[in-house]
N, C-alpha and C. Protein backbone atom coordinates (compact mmCIF):
# COMPACT_ATOMS: atom_id res chain seq x y z
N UNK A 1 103.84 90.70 42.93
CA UNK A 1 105.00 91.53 43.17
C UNK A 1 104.69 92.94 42.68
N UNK A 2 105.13 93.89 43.56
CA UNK A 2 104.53 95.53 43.42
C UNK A 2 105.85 95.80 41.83
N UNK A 3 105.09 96.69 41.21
CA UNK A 3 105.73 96.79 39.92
C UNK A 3 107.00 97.78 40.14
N UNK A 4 107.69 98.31 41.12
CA UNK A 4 108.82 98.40 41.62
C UNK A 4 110.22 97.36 41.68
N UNK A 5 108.90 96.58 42.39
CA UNK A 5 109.77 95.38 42.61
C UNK A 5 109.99 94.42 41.05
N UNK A 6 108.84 94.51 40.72
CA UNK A 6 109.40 93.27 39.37
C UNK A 6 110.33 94.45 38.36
N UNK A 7 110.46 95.58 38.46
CA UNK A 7 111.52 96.35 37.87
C UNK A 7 112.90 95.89 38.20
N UNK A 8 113.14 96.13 39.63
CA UNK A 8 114.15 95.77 40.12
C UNK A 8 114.57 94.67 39.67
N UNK A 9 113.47 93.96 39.91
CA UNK A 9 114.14 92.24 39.71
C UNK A 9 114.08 92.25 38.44
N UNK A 10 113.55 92.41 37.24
CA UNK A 10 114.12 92.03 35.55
C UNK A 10 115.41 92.99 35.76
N UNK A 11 115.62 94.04 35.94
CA UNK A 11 116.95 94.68 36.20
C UNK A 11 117.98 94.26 36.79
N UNK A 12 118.09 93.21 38.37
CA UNK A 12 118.40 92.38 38.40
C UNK A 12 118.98 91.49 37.82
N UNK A 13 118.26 90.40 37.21
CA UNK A 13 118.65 89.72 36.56
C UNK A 13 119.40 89.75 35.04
N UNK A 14 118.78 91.09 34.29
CA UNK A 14 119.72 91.57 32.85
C UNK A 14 121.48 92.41 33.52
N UNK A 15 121.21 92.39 34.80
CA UNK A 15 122.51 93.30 35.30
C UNK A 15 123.18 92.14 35.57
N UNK A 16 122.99 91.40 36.14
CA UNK A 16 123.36 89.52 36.46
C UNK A 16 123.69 88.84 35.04
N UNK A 17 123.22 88.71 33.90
CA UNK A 17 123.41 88.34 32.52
C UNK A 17 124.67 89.51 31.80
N UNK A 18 124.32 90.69 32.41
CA UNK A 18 125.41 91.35 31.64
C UNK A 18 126.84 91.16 32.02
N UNK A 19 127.02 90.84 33.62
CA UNK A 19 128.24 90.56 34.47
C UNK A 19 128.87 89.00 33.99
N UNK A 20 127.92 87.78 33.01
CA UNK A 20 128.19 87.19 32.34
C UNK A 20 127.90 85.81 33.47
N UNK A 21 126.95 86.02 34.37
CA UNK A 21 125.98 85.22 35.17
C UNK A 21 125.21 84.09 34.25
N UNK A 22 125.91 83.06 33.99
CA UNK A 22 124.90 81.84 32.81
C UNK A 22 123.88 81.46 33.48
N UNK A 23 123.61 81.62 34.74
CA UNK A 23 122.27 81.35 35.41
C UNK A 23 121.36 82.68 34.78
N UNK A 24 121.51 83.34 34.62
CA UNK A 24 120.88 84.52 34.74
C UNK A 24 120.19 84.92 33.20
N UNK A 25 121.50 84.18 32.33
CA UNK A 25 120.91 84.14 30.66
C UNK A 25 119.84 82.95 31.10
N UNK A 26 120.39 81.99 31.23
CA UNK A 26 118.98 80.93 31.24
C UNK A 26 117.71 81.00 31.71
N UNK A 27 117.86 81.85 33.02
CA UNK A 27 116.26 82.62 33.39
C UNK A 27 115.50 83.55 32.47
N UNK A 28 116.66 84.18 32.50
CA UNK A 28 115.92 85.05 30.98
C UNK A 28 115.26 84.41 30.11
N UNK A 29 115.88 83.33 29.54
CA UNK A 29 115.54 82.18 28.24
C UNK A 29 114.33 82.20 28.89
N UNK A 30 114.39 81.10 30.25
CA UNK A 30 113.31 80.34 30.18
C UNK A 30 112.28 81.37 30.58
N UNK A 31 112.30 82.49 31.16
CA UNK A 31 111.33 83.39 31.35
C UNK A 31 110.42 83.91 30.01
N UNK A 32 110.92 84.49 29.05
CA UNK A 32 110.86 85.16 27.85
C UNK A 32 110.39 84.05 27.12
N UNK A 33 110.94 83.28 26.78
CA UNK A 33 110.72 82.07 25.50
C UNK A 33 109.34 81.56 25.55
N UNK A 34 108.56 81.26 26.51
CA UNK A 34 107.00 80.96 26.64
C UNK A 34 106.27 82.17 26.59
N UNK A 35 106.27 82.98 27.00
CA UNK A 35 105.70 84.62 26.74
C UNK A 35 105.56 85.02 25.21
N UNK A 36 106.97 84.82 25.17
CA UNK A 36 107.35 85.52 23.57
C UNK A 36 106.74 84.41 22.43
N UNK A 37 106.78 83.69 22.59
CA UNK A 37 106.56 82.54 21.43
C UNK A 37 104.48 82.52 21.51
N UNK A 38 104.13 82.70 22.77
CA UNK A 38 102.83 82.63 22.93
C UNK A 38 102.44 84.00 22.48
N UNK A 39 103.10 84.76 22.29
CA UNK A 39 102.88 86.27 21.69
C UNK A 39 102.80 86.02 19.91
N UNK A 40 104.02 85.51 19.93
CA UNK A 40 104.31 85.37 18.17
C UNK A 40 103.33 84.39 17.36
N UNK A 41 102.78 83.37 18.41
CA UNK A 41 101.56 82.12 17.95
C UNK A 41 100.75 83.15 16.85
N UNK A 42 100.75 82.69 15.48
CA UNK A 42 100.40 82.99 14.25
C UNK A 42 100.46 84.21 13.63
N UNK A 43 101.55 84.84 14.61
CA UNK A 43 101.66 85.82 13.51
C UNK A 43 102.73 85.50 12.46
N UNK A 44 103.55 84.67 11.66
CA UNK A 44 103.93 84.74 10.88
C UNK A 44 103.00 84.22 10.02
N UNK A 45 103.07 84.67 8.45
CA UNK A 45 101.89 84.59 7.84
C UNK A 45 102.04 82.96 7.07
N UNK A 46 101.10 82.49 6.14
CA UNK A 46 101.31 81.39 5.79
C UNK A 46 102.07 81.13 4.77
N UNK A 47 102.01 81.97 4.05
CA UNK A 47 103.00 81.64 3.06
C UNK A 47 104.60 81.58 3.97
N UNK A 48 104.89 81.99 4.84
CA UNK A 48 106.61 82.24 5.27
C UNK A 48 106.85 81.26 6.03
N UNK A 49 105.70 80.45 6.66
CA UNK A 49 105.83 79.20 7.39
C UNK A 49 106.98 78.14 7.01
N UNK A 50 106.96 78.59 5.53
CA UNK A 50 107.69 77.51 5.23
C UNK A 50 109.24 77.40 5.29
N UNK A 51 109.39 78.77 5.36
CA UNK A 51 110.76 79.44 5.62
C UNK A 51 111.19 79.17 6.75
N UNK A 52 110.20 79.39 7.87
CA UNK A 52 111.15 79.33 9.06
C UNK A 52 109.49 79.27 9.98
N UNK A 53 109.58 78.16 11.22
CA UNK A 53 108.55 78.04 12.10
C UNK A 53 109.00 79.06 12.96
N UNK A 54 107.19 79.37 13.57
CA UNK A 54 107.58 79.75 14.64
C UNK A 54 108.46 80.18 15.85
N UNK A 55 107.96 78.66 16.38
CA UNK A 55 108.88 78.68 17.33
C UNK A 55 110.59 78.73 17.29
N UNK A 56 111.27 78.09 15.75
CA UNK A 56 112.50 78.77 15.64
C UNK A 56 112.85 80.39 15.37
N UNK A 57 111.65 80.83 14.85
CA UNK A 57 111.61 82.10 15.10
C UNK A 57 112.30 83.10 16.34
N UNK A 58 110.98 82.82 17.27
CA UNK A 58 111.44 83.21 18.45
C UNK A 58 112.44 82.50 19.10
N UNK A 59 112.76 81.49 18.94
CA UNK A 59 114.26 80.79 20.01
C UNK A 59 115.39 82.10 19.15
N UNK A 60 114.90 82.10 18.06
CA UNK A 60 116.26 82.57 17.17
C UNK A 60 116.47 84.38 17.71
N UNK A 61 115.28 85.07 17.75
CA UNK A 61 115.78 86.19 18.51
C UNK A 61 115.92 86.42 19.65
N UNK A 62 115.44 85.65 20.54
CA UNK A 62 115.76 85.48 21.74
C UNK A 62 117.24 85.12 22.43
N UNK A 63 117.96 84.00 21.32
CA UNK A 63 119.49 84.07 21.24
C UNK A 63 119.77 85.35 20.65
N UNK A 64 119.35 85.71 19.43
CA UNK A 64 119.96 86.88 19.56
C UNK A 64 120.26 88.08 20.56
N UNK A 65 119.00 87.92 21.09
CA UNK A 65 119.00 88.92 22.15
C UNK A 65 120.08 88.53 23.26
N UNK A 66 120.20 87.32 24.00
CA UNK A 66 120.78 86.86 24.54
C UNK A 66 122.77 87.22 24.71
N UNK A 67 122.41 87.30 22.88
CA UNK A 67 124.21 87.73 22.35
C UNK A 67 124.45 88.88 22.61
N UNK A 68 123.48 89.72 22.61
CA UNK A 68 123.68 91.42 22.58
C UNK A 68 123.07 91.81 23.84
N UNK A 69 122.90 90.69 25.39
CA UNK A 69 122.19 91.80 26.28
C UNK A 69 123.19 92.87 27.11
N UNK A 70 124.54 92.70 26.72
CA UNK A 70 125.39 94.31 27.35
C UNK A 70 124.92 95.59 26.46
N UNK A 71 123.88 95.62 25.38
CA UNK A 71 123.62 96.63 25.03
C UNK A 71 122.03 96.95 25.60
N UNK A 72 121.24 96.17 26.34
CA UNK A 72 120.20 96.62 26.74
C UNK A 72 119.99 96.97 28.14
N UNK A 73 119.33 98.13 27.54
CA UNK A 73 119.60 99.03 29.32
C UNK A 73 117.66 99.28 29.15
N UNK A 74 117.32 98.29 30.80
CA UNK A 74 115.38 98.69 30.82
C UNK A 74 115.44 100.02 30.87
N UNK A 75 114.29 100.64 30.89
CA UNK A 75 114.05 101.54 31.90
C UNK A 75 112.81 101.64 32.19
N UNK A 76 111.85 100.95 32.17
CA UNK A 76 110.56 100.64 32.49
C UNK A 76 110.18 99.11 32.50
N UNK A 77 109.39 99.15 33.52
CA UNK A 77 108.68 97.28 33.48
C UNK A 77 107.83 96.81 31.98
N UNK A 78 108.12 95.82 31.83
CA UNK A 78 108.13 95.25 30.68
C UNK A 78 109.17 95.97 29.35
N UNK A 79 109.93 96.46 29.55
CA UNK A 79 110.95 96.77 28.57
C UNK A 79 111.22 95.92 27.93
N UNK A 80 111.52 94.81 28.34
CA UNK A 80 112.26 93.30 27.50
C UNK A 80 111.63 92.75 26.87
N UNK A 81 110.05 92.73 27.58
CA UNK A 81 109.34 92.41 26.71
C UNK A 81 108.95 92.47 25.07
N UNK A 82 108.60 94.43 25.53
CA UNK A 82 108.38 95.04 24.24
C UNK A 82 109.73 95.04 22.97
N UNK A 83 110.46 95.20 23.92
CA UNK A 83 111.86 95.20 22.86
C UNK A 83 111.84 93.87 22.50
N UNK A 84 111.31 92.80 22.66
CA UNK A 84 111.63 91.44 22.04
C UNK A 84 110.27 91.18 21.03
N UNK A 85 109.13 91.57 21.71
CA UNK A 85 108.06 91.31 20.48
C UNK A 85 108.06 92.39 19.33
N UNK A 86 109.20 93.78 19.75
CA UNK A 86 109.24 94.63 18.36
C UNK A 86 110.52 93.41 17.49
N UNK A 87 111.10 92.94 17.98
CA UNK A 87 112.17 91.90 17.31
C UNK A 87 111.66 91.09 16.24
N UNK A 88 110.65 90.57 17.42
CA UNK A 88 110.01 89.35 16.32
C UNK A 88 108.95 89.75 15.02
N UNK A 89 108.50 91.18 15.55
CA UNK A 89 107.59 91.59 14.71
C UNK A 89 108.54 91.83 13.22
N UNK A 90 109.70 92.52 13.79
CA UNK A 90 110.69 92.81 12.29
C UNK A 90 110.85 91.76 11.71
N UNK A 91 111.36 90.44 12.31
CA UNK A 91 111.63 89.42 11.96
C UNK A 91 110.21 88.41 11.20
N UNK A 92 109.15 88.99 11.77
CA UNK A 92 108.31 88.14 11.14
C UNK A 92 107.94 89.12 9.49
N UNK A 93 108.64 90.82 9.63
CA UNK A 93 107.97 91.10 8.23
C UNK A 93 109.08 90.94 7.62
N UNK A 94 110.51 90.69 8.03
CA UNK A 94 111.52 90.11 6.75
C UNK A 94 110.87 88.88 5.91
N UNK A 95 110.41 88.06 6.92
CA UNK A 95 109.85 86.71 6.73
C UNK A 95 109.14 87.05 5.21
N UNK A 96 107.85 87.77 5.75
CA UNK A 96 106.82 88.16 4.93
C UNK A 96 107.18 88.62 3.27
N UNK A 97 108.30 89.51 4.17
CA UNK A 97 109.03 89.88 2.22
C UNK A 97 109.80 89.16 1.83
N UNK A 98 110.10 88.10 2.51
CA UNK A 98 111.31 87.05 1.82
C UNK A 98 110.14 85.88 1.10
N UNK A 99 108.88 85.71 1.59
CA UNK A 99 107.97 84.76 1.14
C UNK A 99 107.62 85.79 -0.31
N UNK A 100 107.02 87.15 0.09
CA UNK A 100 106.81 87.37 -1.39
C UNK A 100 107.59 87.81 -2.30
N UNK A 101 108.86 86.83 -2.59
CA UNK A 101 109.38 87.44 -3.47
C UNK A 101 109.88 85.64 -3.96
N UNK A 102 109.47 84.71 -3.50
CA UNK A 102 109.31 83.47 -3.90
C UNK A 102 108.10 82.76 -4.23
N UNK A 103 108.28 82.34 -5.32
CA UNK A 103 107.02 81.42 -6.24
C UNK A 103 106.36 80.52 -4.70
N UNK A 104 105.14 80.51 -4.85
CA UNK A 104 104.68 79.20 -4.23
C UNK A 104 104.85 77.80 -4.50
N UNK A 105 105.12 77.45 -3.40
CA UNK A 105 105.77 76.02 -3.49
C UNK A 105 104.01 74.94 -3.83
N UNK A 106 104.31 73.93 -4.69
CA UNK A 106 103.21 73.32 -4.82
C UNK A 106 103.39 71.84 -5.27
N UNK A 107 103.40 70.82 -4.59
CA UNK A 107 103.93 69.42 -4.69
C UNK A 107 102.77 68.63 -5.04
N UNK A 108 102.56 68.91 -6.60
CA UNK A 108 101.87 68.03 -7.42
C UNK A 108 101.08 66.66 -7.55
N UNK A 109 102.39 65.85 -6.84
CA UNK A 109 102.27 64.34 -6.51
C UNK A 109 101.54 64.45 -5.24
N UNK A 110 100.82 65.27 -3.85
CA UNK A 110 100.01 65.01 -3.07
C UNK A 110 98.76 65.44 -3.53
N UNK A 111 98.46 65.47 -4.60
CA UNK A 111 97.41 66.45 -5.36
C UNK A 111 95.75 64.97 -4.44
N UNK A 112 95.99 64.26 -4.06
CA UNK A 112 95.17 62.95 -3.11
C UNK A 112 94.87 63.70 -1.99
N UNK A 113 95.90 64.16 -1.82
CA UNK A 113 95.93 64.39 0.20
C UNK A 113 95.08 65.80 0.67
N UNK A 114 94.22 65.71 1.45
CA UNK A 114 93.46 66.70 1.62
C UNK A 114 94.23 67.61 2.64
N UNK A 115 94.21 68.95 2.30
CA UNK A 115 94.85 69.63 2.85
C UNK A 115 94.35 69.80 4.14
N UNK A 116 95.34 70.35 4.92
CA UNK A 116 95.51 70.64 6.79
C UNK A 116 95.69 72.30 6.47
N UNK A 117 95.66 73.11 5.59
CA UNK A 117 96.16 74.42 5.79
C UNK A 117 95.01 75.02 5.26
N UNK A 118 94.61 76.52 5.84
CA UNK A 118 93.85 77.62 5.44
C UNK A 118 93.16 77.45 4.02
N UNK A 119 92.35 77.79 3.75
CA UNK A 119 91.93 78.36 2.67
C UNK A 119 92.32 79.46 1.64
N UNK A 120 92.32 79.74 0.35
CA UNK A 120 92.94 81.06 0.41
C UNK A 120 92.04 82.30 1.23
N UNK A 121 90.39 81.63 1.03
CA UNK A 121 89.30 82.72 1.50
C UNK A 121 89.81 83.02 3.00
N UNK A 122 90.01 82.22 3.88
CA UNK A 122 90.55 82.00 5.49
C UNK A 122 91.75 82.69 5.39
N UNK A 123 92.86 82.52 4.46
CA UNK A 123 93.99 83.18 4.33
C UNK A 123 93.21 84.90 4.23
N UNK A 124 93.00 85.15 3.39
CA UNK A 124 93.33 86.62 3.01
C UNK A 124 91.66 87.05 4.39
N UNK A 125 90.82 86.39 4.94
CA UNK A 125 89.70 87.14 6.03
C UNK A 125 91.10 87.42 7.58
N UNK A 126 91.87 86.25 7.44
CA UNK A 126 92.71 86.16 8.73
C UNK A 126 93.61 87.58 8.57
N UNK A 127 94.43 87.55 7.26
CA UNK A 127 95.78 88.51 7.46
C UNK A 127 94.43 90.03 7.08
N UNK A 128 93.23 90.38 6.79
CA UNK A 128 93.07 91.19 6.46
C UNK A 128 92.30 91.43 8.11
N UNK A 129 91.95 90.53 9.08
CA UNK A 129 91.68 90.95 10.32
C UNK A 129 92.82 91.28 10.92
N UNK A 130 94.44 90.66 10.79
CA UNK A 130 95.64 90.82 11.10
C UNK A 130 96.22 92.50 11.03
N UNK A 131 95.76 92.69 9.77
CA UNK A 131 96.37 94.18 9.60
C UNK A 131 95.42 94.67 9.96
N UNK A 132 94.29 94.73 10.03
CA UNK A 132 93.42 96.12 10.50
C UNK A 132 93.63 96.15 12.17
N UNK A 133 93.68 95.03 12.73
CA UNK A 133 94.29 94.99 14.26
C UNK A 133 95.43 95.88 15.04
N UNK A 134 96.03 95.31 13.67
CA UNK A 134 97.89 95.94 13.83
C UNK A 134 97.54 97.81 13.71
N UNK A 135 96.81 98.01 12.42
CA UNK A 135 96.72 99.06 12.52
C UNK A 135 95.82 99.66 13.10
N UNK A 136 94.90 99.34 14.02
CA UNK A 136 94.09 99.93 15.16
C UNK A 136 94.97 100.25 16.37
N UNK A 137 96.00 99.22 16.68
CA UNK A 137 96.85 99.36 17.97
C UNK A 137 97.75 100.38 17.86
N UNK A 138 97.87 100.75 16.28
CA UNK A 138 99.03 102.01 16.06
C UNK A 138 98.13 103.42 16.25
N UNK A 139 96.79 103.31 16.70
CA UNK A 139 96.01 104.50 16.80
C UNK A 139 95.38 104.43 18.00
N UNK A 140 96.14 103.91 19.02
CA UNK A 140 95.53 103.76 20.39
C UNK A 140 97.22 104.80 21.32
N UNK A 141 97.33 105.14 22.05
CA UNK A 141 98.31 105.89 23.31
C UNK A 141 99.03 104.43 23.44
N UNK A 142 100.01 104.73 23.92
CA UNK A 142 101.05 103.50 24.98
C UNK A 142 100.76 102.91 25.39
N UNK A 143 99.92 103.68 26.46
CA UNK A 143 99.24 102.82 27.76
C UNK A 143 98.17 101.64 27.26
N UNK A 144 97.14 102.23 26.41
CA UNK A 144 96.35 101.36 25.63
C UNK A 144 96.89 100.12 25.14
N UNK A 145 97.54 100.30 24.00
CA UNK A 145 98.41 99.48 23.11
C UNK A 145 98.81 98.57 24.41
N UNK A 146 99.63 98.99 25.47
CA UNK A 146 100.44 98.31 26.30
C UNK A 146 99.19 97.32 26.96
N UNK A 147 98.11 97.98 27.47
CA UNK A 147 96.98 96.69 28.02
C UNK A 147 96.74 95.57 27.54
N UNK A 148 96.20 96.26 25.61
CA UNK A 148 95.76 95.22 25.04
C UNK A 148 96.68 94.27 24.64
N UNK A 149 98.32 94.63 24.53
CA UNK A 149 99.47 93.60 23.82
C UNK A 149 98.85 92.83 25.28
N UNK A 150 98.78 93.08 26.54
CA UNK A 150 99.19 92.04 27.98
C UNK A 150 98.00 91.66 27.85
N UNK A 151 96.53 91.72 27.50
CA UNK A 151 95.28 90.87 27.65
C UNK A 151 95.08 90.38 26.61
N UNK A 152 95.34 90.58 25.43
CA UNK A 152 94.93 89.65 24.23
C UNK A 152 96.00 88.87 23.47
N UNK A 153 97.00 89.50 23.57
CA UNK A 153 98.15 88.88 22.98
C UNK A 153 99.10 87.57 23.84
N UNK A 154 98.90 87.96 25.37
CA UNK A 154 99.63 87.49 26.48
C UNK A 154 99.08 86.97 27.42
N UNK A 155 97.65 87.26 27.08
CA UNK A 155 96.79 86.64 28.03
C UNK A 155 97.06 86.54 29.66
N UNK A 156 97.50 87.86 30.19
CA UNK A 156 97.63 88.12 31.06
C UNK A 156 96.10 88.69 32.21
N UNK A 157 95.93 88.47 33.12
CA UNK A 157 94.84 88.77 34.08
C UNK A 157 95.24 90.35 34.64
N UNK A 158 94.03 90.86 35.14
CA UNK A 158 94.00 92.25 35.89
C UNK A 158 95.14 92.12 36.85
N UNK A 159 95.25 91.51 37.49
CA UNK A 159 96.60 91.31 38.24
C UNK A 159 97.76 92.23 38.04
N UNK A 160 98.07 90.90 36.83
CA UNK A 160 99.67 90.70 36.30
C UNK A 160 99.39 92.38 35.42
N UNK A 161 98.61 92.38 34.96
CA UNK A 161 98.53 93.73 34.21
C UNK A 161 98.71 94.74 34.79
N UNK A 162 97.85 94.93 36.28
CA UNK A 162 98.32 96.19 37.21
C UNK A 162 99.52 96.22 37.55
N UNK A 163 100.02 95.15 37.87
CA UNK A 163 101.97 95.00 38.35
C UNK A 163 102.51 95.27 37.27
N UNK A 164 102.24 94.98 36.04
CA UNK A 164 102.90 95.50 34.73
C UNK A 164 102.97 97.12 34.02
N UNK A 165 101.96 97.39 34.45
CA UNK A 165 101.24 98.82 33.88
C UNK A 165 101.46 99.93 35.16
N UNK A 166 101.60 99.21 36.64
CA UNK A 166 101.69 100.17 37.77
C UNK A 166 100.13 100.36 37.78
N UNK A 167 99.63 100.00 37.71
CA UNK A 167 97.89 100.44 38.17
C UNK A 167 97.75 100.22 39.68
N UNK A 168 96.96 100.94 40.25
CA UNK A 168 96.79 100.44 41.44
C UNK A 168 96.30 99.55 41.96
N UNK A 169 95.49 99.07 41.68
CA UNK A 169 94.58 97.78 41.85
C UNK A 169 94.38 97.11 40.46
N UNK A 170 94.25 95.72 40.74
CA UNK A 170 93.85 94.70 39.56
C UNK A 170 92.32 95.46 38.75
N UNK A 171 91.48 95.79 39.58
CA UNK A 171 90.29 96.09 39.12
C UNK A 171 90.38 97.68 38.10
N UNK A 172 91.42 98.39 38.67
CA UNK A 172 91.85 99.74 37.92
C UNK A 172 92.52 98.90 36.47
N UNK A 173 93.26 98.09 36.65
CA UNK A 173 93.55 97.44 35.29
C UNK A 173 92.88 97.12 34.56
N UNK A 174 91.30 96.54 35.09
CA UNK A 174 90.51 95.52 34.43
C UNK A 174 89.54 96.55 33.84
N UNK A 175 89.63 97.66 34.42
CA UNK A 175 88.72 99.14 34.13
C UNK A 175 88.96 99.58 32.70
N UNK A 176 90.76 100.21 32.83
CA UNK A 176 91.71 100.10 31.84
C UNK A 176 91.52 99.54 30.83
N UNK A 177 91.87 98.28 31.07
CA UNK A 177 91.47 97.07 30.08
C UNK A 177 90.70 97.29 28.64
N UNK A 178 89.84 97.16 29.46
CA UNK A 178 88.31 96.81 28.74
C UNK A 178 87.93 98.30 27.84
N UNK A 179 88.08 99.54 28.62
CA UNK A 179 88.25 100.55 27.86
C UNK A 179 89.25 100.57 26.55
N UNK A 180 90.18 100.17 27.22
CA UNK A 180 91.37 100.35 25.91
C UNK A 180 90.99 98.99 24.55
N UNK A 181 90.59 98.28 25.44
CA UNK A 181 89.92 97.34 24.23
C UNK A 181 88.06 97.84 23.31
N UNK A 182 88.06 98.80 24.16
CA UNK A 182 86.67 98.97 23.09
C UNK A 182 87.05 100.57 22.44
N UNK A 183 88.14 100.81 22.97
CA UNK A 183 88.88 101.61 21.63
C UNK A 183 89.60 101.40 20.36
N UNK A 184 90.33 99.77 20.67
CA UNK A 184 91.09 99.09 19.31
C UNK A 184 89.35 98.61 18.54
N UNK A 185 88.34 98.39 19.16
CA UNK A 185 87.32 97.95 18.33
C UNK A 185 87.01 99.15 17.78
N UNK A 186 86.92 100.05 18.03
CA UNK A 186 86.55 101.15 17.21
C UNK A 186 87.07 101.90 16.23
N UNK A 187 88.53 101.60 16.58
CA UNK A 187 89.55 101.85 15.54
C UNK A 187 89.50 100.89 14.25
N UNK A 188 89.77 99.48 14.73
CA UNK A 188 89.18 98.65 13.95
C UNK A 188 88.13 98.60 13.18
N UNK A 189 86.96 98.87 13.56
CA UNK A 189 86.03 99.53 12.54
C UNK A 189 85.84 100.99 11.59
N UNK A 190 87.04 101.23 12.03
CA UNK A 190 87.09 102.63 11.55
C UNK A 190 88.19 102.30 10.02
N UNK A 191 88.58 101.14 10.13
CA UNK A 191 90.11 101.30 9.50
C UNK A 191 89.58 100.71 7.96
């Protein structure tokens, strides 16, 4: 679908949800909720896991969003998107400061059971590749940032990326792409 058209149509359908269309919230749901949750896959950190999973994570702002969509007005393709993974991102650093400001939990009596979770060494190589990522993407343009959230985060193809981004061809995306990704590597090594 030409990225006109998938404008129209998420516009569409949030103009259909705002008129109070319950078909139209549920597309949304079910549209967003696999995207968004496959976006959010590990970024909450380990210690906050315990607070709140994932995936209730994202169901949880996604209703939120759901409650408040007469206040969202797109104005570009993928708008909903971005406005929902900046959601979860807030929501995952409340998380973060609500974990450090509680003792670690540590249940004595499985002191037998071999653990299923990270290392601390795996913990602190993961969140310290986590933030230098985060902060490479904050030193890349829009457009950049916007490729790499749709190819690495979303695992989206040259395609879906040109219809997303307006590129002209899949291969102008895949051009794009790959450039804008060997700029977060360089940032990344820079950081």
């Amino acid at each position: 679908m030409p990225p006109a058209d998938r404008l129209a149509a998420t516009n569409e359908l949030i103009s259909r949800a705002q008129r109070g269309h319950a078909d139209a919230l549920e597309e949304v749901y079910a549209r967003y909720l696999p995207r968004l949750a496959r976006w959010a896959s590990g970024r909450v950190p380990t210690g906050a896991r315990h607070l709140q999973e994932t995936a209730d994570l994202v169901q949880n702002v996604l209703m939120h969003f759901l409650g408040k969509v007469n206040d969202f007005q797109p104005q570009f393709d993928g708008a909903l998107m971005a406005y929902l993974c900046t959601a979860v991102k807030n929501r995952v650093r409340d998380l973060g400061r609500q974990a450090a400001r509680r003792p670690a939990e540590l249940d004595i009596a499985d002191h037998d059971v071999v653990a299923h979770t990270e290392t601390p060494y795996e913990v602190c190589v993961s969140r310290d590749i986590r933030e230098r990522y985060e902060a490479a993407l904050e030193r890349l343009t829009d457009d950049q940032r916007t490729a790499v959230v749709l190819k690495v985060e979303l695992g989206y193809g040259p395609t879906e990326i040109a219809g997303a981004m307006g590129k002209p061809t899949p291969d102008a995306a895949r051009v794009f792409t790959e450039r804008a990704i060997r700029k977060l590597a360089e940032a990344m090594s820079d950081v």
